[in-house]
Protein backbone atom coordinates (compact mmCIF):
# COMPACT_ATOMS: atom_id res chain seq x y z
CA UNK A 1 0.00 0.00 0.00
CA UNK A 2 1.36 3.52 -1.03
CA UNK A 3 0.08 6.60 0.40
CA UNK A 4 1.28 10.09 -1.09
CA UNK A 5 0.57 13.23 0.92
CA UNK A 6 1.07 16.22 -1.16
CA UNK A 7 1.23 19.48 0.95
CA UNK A 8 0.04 22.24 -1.08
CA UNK A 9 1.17 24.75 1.77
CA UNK A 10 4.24 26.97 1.00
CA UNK A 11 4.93 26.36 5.00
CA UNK A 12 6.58 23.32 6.16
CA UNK A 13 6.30 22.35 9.85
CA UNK A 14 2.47 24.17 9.98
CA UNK A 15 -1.07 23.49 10.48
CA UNK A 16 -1.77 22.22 6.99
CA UNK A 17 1.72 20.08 6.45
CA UNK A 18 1.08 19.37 10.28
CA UNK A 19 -2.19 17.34 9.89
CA UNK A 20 -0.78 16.01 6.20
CA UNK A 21 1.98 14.36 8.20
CA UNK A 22 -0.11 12.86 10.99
CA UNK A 23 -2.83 11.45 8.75
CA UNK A 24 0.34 10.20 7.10
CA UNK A 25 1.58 8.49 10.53
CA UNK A 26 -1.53 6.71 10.67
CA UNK A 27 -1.12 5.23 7.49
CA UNK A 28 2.20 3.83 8.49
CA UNK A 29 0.98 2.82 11.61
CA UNK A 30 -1.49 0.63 9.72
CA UNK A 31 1.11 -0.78 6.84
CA UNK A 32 1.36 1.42 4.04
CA UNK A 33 3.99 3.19 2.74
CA UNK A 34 3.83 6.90 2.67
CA UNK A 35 5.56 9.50 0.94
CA UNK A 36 5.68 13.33 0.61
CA UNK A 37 5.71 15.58 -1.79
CA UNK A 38 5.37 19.42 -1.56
CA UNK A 39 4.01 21.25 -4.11
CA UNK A 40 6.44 24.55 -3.63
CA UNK A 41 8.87 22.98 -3.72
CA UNK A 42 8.35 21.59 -7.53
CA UNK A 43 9.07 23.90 -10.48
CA UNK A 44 5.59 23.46 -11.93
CA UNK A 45 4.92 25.65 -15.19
CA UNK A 46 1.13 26.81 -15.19
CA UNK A 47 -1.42 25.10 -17.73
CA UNK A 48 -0.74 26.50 -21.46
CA UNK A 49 -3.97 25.00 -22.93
CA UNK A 50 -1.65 23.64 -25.85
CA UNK A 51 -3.48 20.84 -27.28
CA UNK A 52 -6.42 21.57 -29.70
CA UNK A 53 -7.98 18.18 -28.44
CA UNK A 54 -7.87 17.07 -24.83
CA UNK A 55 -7.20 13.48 -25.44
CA UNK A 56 -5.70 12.35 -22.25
CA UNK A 57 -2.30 11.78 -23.73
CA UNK A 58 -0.60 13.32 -21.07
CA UNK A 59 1.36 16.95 -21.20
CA UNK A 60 4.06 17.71 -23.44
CA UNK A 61 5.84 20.19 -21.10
CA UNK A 62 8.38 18.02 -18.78
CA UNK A 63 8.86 19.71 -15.18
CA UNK A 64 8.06 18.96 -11.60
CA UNK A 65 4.50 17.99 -12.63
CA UNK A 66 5.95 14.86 -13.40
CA UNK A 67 6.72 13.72 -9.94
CA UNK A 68 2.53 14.00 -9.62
CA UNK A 69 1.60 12.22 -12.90
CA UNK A 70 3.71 9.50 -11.91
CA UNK A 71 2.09 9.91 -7.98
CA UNK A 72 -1.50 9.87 -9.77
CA UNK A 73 -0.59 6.60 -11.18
CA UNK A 74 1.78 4.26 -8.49
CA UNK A 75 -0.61 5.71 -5.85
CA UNK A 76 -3.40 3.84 -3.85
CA UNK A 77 -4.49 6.56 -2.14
CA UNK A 78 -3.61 10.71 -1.87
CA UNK A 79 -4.01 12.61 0.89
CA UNK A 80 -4.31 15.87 -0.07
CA UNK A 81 -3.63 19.13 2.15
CA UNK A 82 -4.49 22.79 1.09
CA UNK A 83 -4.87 25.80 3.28
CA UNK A 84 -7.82 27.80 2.69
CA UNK A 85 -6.83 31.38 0.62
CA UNK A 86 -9.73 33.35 -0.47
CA UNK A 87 -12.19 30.50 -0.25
CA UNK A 88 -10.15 28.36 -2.51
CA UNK A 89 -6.83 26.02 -2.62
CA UNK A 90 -3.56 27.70 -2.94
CA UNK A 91 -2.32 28.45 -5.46
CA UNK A 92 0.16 25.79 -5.33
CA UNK A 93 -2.95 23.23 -5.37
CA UNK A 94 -4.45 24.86 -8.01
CA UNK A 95 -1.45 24.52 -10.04
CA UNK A 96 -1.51 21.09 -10.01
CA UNK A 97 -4.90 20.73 -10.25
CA UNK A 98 -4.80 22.83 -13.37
CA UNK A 99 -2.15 21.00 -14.69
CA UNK A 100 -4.18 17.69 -14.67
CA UNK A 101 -6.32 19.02 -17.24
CA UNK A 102 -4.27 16.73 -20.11
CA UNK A 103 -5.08 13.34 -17.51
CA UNK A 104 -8.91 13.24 -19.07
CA UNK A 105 -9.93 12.95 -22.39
CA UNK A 106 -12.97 13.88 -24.49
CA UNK A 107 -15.31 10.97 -25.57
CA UNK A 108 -18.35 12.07 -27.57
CA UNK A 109 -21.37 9.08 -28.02
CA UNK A 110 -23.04 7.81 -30.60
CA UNK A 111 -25.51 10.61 -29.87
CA UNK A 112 -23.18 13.42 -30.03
CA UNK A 113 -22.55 14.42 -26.52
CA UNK A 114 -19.33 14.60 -25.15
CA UNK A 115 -17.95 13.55 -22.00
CA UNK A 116 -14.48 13.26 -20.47
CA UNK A 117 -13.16 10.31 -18.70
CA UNK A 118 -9.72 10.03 -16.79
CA UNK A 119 -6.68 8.75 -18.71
CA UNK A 120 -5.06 7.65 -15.41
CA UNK A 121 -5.57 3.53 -15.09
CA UNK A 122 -5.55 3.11 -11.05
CA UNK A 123 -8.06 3.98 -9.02
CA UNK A 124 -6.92 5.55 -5.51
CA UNK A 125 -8.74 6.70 -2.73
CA UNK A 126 -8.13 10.15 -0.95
CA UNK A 127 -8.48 12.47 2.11
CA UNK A 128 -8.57 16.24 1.83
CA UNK A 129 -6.87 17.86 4.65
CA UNK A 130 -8.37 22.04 4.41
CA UNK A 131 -6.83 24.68 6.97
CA UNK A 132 -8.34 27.94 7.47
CA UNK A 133 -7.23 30.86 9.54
CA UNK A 134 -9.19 33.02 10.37
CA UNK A 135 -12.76 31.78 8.50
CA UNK A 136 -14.90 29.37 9.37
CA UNK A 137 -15.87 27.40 6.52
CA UNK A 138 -12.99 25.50 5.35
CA UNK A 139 -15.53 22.98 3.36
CA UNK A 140 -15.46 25.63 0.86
CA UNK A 141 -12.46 23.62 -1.10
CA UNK A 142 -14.44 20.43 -1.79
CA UNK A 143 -15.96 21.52 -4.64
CA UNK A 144 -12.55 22.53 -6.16
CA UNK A 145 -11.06 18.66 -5.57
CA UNK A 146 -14.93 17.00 -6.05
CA UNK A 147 -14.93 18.04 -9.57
CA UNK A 148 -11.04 17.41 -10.60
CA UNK A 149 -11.15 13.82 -8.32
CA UNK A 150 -12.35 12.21 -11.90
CA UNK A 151 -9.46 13.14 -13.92
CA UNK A 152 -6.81 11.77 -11.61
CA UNK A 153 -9.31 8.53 -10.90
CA UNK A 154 -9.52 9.62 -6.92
CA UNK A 155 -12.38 8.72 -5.07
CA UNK A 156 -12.64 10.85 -2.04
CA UNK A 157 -13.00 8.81 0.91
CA UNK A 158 -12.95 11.58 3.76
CA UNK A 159 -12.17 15.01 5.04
CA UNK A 160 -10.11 16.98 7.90
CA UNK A 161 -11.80 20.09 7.66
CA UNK A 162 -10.23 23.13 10.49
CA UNK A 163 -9.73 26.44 11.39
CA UNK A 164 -7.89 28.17 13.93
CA UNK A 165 -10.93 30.70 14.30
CA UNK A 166 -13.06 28.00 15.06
CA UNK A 167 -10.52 26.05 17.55
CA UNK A 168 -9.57 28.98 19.25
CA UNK A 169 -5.92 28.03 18.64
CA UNK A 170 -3.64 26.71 15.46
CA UNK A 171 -4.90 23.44 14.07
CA UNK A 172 -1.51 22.02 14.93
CA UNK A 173 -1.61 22.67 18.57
CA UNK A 174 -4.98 20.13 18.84
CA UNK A 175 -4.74 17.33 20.54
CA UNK A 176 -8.54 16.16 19.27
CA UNK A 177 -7.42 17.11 15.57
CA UNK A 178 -4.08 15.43 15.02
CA UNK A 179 -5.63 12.33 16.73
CA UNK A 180 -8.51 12.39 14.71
CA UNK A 181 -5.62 12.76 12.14
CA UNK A 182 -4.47 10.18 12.73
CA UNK A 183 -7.49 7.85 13.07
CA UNK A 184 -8.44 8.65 9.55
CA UNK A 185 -5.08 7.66 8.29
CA UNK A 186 -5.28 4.55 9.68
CA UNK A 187 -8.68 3.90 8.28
CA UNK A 188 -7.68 4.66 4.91
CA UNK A 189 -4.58 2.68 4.88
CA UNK A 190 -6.97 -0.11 6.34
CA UNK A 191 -9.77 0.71 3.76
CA UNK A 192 -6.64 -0.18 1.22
CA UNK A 193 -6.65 -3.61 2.35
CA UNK A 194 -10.15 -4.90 1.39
C-alpha cells in the first residue's frame, strides 16, 4: 500500500503540512507506505492549454509535474492538504490541479454528446486535509477537488476540515485534531486492504 501526501502549503512544519503528516503516521501505523511531496517545492509551469484536443495523452511540457503524474498513477491513495486562501486552494494546489487538465480525455457518443473520462488507469482513494485561519468554513475547497477527483481517478473517501478561528488556537496545537488525524489515516490505509 502507497500513500502520497502532497502538501500544497508553502509552510513546512504548519497546520496544513502538520495534519498532512499525521494522517500520514496513521497510514504507516497501519502498513502502508507513505511519501511526501510538496508542491512549492516543484518547479511546476502553469497550464498552457496547448493541445487543440484534450485526449488524455498526457502533457508535453516536462517539469516537476511529473513527480505528480507518476504519484496519480503508483498511488493507492492521496491525501491531499491545502490551506484555505480566499475560499479556494492555494495556489500551489491549483497549479496542479490545473495542470491535470491533459489526464482526461474527451469521448463524444453515438448521440453526439461529449464527456471526459480520466486517462489515469488506477483507481486511488483520498483524504482532503483544508486549513483555514481566520474563516470558518474551510468545506469551501471540496468543490474545487470534487470536480477534478475524476481526472486523476480519486475517489474521495474523507475530510479533515479546520480552522484556527473556530478552535480557538492553530490546528496544529490540537490534541482532538491530530488524533482524529491520525485515526483517519489509519482507516484509509486499512480501507486499502479490502
Amino acid at each position: 500500500m502507497n500513500v502520497v501526501g502532497i502538501v500544497g502549503s508553502p509552510r513546512k512544519h504548519m497546520n496544513t503540512d502538520v495534519l498532512v503528516q499525521r494522517v500520514l503516521d496513521g497510514c504507516r501505523e497501519a502498513g502502508a507506505t507513505v511519501a511526501t511531496v510538496y508542491l512549492n517545492d516543484l518547479d511546476i509551469q502553469p497550464c498552457q492549454a496547448c493541445r487543440e484536443e484534450q485526449d488524455g495523452s498526457g502533457c508535453i511540457h516536462n517539469d516537476g509535474m511529473d513527480v505528480l503524474y507518476e504519484a496519480f498513477e503508483m498511488a493507492d491513495a492521496l491525501v491531499l492538504g491545502t490551506p484555505v486562501y480566499y475560499n479556494s486552494v492555494s495556489a500551489q494546489m491549483k497549479l496542479m490541479i490545473d495542470r491535470s487538465y491533459c489526464l482526461a480525455r474527451c469521448v463524444v457518443s453515438p448521440v453526439g454528446k461529449a464527456h471526459y473520462e480520466t486517462a489515469v488507469e488506477k483507481r486511488k482513494k483520498g483524504i482532503v486535509v483544508a486549513v483555514g485561519g481566520s474563516g470558518t468554513n474551510p468545506k469551501c475547497v471540496l468543490p474545487v477537488f470534487t470536480i477534478w477527483a475524476p481526472e486523476v481517478n480519486l475517489e474521495i473517501v474523507d475530510t479533515l476540515l479546520a480552522t484556527e478561528a473556530q478552535l480557538g488556537r492553530p490546528p496544529m496545537e490540537s490534541a482532538d485534531l491530530l488524533d482524529a488525524a491520525f485515526a483517519k489515516g489509519v482507516t484509509l490505509a486499512r480501507s486499502l486492504s479490502e
